[in-house]
C-alpha atoms as a PDB file:
ATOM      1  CA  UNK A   1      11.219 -38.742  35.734  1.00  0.00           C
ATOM      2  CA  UNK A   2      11.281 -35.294  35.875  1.00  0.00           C
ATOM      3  CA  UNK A   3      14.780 -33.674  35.318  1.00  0.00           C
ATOM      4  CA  UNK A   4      17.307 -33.832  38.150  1.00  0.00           C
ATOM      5  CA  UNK A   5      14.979 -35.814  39.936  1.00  0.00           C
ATOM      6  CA  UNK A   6      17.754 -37.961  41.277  1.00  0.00           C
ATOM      7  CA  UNK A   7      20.752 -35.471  40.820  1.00  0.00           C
ATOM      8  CA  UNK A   8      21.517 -31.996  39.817  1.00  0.00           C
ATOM      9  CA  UNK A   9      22.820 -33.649  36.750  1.00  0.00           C
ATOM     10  CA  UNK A  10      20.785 -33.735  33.820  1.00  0.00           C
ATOM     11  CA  UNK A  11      20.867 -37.751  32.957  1.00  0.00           C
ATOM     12  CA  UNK A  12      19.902 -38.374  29.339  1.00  0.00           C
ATOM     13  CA  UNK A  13      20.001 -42.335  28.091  1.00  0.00           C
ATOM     14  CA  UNK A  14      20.932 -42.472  24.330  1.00  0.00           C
ATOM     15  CA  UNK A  15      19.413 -44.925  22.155  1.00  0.00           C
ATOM     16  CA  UNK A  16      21.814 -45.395  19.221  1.00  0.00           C
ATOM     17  CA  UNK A  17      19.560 -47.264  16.214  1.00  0.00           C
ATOM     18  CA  UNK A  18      19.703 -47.148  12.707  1.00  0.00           C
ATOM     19  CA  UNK A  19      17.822 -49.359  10.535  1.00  0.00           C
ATOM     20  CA  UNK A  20      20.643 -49.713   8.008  1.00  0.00           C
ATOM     21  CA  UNK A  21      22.761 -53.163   9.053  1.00  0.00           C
ATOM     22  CA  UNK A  22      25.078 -55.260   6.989  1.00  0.00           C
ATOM     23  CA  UNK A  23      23.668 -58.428   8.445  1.00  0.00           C
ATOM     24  CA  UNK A  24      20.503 -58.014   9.223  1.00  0.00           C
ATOM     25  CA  UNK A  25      18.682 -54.724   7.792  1.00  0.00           C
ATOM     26  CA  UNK A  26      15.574 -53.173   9.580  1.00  0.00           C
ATOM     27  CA  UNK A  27      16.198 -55.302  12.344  1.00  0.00           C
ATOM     28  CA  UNK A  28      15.291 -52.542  14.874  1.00  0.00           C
ATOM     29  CA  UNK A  29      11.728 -52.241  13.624  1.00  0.00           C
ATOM     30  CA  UNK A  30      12.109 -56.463  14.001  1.00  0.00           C
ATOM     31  CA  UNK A  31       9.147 -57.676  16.031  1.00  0.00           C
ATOM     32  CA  UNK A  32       9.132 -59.389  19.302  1.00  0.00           C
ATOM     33  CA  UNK A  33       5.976 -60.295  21.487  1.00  0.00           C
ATOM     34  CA  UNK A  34       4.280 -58.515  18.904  1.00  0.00           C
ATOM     35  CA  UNK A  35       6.148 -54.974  19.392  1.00  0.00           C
ATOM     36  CA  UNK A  36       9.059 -53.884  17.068  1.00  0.00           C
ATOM     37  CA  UNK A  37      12.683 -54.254  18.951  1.00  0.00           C
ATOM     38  CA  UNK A  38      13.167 -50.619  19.100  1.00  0.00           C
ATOM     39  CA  UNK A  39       9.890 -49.946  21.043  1.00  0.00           C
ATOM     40  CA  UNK A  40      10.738 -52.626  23.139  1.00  0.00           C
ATOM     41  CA  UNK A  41      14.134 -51.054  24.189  1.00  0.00           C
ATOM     42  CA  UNK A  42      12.243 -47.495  24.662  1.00  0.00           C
ATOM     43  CA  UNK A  43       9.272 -49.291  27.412  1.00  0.00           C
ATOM     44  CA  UNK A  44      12.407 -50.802  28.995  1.00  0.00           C
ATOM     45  CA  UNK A  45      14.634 -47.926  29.235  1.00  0.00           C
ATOM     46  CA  UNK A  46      11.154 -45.911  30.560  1.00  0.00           C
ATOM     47  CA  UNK A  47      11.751 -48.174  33.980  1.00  0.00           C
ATOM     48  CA  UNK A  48      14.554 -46.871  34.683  1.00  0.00           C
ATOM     49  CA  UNK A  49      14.535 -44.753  37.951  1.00  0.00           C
ATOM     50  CA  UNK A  50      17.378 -42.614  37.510  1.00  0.00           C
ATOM     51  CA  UNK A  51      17.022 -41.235  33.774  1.00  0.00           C
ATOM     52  CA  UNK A  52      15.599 -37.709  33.206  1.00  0.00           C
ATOM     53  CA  UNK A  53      15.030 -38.437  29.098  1.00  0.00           C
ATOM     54  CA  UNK A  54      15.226 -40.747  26.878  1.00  0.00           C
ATOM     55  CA  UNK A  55      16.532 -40.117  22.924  1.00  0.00           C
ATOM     56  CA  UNK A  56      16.483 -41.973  20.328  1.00  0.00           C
ATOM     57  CA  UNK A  57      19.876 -40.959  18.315  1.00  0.00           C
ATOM     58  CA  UNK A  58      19.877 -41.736  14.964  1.00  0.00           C
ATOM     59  CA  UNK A  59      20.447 -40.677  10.931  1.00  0.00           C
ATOM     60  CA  UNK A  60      19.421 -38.029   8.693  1.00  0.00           C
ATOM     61  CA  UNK A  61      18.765 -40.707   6.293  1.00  0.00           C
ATOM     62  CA  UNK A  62      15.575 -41.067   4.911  1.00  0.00           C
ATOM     63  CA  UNK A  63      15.262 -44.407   5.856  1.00  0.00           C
ATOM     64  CA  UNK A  64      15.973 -43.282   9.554  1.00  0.00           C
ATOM     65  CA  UNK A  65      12.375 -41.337   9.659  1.00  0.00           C
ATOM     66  CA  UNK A  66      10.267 -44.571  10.700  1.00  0.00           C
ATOM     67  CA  UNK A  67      12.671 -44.210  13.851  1.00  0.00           C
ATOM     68  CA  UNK A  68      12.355 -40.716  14.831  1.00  0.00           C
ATOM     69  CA  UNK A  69       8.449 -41.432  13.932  1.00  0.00           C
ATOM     70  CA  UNK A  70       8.424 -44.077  16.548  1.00  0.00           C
ATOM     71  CA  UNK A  71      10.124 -42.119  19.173  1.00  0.00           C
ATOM     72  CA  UNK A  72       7.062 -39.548  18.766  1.00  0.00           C
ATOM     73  CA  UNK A  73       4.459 -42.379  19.101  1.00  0.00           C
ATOM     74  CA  UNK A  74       6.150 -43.468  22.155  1.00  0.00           C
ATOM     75  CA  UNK A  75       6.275 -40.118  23.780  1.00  0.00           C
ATOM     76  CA  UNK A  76      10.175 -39.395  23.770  1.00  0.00           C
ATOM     77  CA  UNK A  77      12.411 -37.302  22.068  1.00  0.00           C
ATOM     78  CA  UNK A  78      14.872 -37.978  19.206  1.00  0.00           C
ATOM     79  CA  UNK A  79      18.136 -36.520  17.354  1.00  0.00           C
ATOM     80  CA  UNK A  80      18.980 -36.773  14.194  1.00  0.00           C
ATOM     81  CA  UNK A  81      22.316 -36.866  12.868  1.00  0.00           C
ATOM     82  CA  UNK A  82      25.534 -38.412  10.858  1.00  0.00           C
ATOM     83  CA  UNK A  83      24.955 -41.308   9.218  1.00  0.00           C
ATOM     84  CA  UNK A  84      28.817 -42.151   9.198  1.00  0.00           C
ATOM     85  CA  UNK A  85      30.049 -40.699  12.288  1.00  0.00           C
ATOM     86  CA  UNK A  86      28.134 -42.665  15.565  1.00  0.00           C
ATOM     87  CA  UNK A  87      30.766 -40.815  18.115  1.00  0.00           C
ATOM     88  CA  UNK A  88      29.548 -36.906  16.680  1.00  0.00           C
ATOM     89  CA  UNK A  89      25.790 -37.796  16.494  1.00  0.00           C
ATOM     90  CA  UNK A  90      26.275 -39.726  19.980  1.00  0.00           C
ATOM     91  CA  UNK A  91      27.676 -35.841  21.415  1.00  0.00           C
ATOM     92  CA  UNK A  92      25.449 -33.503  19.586  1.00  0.00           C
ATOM     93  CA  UNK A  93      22.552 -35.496  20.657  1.00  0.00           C
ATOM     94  CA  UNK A  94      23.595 -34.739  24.839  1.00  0.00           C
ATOM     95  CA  UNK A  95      24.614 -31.175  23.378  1.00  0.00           C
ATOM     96  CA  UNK A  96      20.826 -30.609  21.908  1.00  0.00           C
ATOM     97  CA  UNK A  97      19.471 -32.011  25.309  1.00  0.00           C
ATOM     98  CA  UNK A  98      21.756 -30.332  27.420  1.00  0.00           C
ATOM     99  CA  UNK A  99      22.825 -33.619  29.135  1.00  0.00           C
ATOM    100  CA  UNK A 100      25.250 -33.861  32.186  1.00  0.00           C
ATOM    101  CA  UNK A 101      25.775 -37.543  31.541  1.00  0.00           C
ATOM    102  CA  UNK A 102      24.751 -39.870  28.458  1.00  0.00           C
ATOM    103  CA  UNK A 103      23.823 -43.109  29.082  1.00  0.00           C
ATOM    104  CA  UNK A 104      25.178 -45.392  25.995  1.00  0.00           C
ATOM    105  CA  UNK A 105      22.056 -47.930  24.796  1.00  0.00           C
ATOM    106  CA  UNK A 106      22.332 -49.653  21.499  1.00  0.00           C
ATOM    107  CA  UNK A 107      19.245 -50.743  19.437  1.00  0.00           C
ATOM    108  CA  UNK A 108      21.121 -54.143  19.199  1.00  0.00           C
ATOM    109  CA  UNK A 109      20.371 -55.000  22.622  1.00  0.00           C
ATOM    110  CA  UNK A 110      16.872 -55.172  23.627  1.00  0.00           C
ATOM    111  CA  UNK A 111      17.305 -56.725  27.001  1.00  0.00           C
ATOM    112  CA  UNK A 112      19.712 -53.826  27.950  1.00  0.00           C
ATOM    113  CA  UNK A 113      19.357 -54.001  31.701  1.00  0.00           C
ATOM    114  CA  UNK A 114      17.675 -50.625  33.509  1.00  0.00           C
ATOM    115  CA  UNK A 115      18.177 -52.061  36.997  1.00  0.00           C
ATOM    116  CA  UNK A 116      21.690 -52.639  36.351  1.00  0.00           C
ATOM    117  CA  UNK A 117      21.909 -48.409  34.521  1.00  0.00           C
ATOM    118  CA  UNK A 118      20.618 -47.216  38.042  1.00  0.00           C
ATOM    119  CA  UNK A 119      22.729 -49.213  39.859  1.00  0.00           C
ATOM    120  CA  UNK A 120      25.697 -47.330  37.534  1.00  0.00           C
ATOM    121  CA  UNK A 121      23.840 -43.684  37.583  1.00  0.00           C
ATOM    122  CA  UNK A 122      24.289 -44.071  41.438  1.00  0.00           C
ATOM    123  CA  UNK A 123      28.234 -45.120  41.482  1.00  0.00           C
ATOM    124  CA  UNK A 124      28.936 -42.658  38.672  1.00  0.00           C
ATOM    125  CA  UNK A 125      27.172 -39.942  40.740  1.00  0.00           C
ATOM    126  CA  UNK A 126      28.566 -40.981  43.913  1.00  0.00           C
ATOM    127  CA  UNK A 127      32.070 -41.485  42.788  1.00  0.00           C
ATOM    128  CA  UNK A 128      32.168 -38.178  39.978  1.00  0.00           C
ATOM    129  CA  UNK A 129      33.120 -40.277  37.359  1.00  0.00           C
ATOM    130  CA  UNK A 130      33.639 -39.792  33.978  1.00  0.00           C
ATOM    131  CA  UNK A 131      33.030 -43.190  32.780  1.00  0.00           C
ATOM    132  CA  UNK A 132      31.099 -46.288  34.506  1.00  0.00           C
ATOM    133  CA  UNK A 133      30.308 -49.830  32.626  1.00  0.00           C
ATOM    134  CA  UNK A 134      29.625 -53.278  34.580  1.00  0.00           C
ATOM    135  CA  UNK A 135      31.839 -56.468  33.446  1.00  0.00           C
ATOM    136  CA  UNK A 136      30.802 -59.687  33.335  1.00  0.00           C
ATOM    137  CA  UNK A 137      26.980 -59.164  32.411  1.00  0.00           C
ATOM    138  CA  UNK A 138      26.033 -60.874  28.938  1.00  0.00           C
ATOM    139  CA  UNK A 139      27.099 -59.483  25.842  1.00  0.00           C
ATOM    140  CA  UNK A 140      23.950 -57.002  25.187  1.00  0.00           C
ATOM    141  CA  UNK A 141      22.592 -56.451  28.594  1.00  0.00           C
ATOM    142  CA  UNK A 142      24.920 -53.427  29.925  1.00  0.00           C
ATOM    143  CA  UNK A 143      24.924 -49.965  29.204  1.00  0.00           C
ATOM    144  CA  UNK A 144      27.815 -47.039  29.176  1.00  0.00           C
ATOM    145  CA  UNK A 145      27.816 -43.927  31.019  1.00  0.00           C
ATOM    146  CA  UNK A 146      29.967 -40.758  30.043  1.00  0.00           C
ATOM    147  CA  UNK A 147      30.048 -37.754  31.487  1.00  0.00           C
ATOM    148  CA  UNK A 148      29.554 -34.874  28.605  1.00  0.00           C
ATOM    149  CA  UNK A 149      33.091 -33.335  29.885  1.00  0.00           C
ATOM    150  CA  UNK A 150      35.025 -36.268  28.992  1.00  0.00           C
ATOM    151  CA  UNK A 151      33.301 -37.050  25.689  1.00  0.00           C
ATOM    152  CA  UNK A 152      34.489 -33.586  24.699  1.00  0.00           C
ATOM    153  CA  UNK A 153      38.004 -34.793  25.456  1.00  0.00           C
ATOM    154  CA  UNK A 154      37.334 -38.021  24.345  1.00  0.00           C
ATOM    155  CA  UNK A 155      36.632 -36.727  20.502  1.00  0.00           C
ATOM    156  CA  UNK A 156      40.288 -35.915  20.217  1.00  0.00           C
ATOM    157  CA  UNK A 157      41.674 -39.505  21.039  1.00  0.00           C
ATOM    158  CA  UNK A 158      39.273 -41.051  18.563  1.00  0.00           C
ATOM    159  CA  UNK A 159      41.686 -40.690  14.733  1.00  0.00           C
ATOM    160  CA  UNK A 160      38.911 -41.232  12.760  1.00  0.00           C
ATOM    161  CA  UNK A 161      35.362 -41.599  11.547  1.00  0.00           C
ATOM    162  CA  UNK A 162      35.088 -44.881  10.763  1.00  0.00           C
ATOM    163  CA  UNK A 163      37.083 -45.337  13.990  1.00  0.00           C
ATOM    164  CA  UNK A 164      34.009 -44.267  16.186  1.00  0.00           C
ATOM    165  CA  UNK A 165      31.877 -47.647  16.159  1.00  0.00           C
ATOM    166  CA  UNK A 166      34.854 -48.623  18.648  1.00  0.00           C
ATOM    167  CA  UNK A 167      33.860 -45.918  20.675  1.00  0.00           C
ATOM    168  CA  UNK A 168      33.958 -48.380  24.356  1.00  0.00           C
ATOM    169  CA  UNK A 169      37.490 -49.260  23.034  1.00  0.00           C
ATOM    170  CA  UNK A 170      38.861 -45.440  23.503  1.00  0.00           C
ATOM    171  CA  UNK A 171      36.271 -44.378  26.123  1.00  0.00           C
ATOM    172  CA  UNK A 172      37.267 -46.924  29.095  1.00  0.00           C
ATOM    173  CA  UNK A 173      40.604 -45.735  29.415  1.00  0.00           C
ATOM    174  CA  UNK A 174      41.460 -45.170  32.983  1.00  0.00           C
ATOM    175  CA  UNK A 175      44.656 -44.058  31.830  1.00  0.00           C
ATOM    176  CA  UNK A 176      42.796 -41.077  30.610  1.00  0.00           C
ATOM    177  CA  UNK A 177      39.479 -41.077  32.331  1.00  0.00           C
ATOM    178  CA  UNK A 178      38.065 -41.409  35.877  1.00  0.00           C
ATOM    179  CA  UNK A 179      36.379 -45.064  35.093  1.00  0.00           C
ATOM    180  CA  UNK A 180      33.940 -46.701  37.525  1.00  0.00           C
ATOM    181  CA  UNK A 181      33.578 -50.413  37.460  1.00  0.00           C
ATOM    182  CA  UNK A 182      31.007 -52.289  38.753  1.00  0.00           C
ATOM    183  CA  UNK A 183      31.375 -55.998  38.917  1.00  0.00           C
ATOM    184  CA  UNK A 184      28.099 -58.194  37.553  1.00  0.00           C
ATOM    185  CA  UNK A 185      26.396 -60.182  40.959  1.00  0.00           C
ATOM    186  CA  UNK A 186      27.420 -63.786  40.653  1.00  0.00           C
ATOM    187  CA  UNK A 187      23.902 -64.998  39.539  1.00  0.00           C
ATOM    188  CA  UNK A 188      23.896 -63.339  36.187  1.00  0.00           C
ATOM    189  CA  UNK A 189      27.921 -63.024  35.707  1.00  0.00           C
ATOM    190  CA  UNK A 190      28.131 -64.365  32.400  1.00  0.00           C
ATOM    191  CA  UNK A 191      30.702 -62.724  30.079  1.00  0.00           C
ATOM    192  CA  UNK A 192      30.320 -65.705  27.527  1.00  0.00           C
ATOM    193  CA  UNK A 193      26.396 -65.527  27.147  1.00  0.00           C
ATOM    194  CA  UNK A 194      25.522 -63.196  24.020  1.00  0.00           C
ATOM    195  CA  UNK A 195      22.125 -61.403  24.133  1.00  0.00           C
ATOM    196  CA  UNK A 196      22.425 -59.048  21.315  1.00  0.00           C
ATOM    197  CA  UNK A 197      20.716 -59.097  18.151  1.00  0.00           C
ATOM    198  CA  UNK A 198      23.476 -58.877  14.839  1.00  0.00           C
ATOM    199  CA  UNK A 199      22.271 -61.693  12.548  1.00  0.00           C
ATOM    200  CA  UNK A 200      18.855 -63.751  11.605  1.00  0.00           C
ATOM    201  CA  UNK A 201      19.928 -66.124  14.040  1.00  0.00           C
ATOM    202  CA  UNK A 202      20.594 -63.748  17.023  1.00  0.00           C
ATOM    203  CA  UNK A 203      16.547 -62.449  16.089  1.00  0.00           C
ATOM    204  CA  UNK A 204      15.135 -66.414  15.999  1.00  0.00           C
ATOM    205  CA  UNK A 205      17.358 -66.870  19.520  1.00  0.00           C
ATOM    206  CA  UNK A 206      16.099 -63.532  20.980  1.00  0.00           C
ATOM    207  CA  UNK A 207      12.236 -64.582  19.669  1.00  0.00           C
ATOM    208  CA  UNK A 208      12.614 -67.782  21.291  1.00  0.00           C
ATOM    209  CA  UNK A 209      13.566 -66.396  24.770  1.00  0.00           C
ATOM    210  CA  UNK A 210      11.087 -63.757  24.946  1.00  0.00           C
ATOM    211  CA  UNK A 211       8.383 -66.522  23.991  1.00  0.00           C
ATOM    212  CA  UNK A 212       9.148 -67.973  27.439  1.00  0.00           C
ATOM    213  CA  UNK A 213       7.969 -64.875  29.225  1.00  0.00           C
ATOM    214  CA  UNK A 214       4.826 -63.872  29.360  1.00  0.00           C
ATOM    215  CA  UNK A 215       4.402 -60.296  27.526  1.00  0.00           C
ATOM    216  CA  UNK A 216       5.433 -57.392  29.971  1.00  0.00           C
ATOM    217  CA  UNK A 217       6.269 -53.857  28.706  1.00  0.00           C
ATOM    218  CA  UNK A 218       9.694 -54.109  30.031  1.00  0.00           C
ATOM    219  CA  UNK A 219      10.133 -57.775  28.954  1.00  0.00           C
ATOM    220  CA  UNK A 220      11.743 -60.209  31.304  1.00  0.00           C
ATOM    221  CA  UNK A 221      14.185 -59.782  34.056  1.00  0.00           C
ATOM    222  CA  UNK A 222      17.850 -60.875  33.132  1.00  0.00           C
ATOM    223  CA  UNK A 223      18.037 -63.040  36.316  1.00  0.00           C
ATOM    224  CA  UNK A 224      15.216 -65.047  34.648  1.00  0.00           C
ATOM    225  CA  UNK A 225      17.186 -65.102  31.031  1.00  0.00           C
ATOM    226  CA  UNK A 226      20.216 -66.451  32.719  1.00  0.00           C
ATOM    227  CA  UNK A 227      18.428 -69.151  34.287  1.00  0.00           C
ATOM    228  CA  UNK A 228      16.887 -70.167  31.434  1.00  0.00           C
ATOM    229  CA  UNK A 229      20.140 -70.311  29.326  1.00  0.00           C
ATOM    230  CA  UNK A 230      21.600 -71.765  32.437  1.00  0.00           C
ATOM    231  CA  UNK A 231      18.622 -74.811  32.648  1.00  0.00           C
ATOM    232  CA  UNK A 232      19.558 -75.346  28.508  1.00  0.00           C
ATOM    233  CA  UNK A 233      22.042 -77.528  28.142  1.00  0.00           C
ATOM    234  CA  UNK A 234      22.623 -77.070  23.796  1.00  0.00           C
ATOM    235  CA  UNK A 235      23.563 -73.422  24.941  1.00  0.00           C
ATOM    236  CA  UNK A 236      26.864 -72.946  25.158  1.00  0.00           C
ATOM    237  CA  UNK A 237      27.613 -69.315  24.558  1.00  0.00           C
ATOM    238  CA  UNK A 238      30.521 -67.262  22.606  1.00  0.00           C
ATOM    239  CA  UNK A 239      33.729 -69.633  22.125  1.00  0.00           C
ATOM    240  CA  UNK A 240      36.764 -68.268  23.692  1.00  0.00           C
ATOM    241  CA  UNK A 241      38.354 -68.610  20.287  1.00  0.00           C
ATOM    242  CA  UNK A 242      35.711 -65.805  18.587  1.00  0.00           C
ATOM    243  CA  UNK A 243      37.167 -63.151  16.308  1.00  0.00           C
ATOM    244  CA  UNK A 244      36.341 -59.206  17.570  1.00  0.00           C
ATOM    245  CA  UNK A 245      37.266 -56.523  15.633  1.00  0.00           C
ATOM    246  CA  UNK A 246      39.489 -53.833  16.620  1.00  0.00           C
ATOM    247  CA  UNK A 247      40.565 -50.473  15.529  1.00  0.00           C
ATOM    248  CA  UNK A 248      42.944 -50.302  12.432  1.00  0.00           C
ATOM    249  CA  UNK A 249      40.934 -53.765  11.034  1.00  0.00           C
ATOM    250  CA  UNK A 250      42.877 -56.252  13.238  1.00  0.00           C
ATOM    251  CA  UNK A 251      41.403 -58.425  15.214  1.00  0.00           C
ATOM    252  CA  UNK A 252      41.501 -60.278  18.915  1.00  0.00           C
ATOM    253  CA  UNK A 253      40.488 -63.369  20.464  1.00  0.00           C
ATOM    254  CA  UNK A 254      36.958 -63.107  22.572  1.00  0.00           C
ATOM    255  CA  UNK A 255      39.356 -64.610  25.694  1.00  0.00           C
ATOM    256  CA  UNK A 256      41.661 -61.926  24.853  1.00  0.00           C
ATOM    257  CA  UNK A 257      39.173 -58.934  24.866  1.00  0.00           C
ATOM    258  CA  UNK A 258      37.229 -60.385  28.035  1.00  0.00           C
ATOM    259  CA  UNK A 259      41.045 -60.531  29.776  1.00  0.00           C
ATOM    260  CA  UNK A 260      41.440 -56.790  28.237  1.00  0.00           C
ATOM    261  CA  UNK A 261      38.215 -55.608  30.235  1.00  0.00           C
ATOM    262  CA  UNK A 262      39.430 -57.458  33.200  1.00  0.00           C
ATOM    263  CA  UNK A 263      43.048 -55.674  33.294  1.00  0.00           C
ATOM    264  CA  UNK A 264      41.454 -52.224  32.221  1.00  0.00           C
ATOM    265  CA  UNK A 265      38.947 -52.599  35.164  1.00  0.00           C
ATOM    266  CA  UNK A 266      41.931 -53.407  38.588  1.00  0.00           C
ATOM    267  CA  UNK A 267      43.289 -50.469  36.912  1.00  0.00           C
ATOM    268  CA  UNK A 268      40.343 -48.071  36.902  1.00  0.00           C
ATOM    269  CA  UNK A 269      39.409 -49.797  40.721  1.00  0.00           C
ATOM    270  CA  UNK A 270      42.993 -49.392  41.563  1.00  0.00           C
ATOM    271  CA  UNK A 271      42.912 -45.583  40.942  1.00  0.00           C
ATOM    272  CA  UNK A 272      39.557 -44.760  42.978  1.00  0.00           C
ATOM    273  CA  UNK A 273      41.456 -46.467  45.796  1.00  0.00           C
ATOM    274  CA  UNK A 274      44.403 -44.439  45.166  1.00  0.00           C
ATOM    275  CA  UNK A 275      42.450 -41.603  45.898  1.00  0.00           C
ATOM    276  CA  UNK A 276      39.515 -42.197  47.990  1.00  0.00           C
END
């Protein structure tokens, strides 16, 4: 899309990939369908209607290059940046591209929906917001928009480096921010499904689902992914009693953070009543 196509903002989505991971290294040049995960992400992310360019934000590190390299082959731009700090290379990569709004992927999470980032482009435009994320979609399959404004304000609420990998934590705030909220339809409202890839076992799960599709270049729809978890009765998705890490290394209960997302988002609702 060419830019401002759909607004006079600039709308850049942000791939955020490194091929360093504790659990599973490499993973994002991991192959699916024959394609590595990362270039899999990048073809779906190029369907999306309402993004001007897409980056692929990673590290200086040397072992970062095959990822910047891949970005060329694939015909999109890239940023390189901290290895440490995901937050500053996350800003300096919309600074470099002169972004209005950053749209938040992760290389984790190939099936990261682009219907559902138009459908947010559109409320964040519509609404000015400063922040927009959909609940209740499977772990893995939504995105994060910030506009560039509020990640500049956003960098002083963060205390640390190491704190930035919590970045959604401090970002959808609506005591701070303007945060849009847009409720997942009922037919793929699954908060307890997990389509990410962390582990060896999240790649053989993620392998097996994509081996029930027949090879697209934007791989298969999430309504179709849903069903098919739906239709399998061994699946039974993230336990309410789950362990997620938070800021200052304590931790929560998975039933905890889902309520946590649920009170944050009547109160970001609640305030775009308040004043529309």
């Amino acid at each position: 899309m060419a830019p401002g196509a759909f607004s006079k903002k600039k709308i850049i989505a942000c791939i955020i990939v490194r091929m360093k991971s504790t659990r599973l290294p490499g993973k994002a040049m991991a192959e699916i369908h024959g394609k590595p995960m990362i270039r899999l992400l990048i073809d779906r992310m190029k369907t999306a209607e309402t993004i001007d360019e897409i980056v692929v934000c990673t590290s200086t590190d040397k072992e970062d290059k095959i990822l910047i390299d891949v970005a060329r082959e694939s015909g999109i731009q890239s940023f390189a940046g901290s290895h440490e700090d995901v937050f500053s290379r996350f800003y300096s990569a919309g600074k470099a591209f002169d972004a209005d709004i950053l749209v938040r992927v992760t290389g984790d999470n190939v099936l990261t929906c682009p219907v559902n980032i138009d459908q947010m482009v559109r409320q964040h435009v519509k609404l000015d917001a400063e922040y927009t994320r959909t609940n209740g979609l499977p772990l893995g399959v939504t995105a994060e928009l910030m506009s560039m404004d509020m990640i500049a304000r956003l960098k002083k609420r963060i205390p640390d480096t190491k704190s930035s990998e919590y970045l959604m934590l401090y970002a959808f705030d609506p005591d701070h921010f303007r945060c849009a909220v847009l409720d997942a339809p009922p037919e793929v409202n699954r908060p307890h499904y997990s389509l990410t890839v962390d582990t060896p076992e999240d790649l053989s799960f993620m392998k097996n689902i994509f081996s029930k599709f027949p090879p697209t270049a934007a791989g298969p729809r999430i309504e179709d992914v849903v069903a098919l978890l739906d239709a399998s009765p061994e699946y039974t998705g993230i336990p309410d009693d789950t362990a997620i890490k938070m800021p200052g290394e304590t931790t929560i209960t998975f039933a905890e953070c889902l309520q946590m997302m649920s009170d944050r988002a009547k109160k970001a609702k609640a305030c775009f009543k308040n004043t529309n």
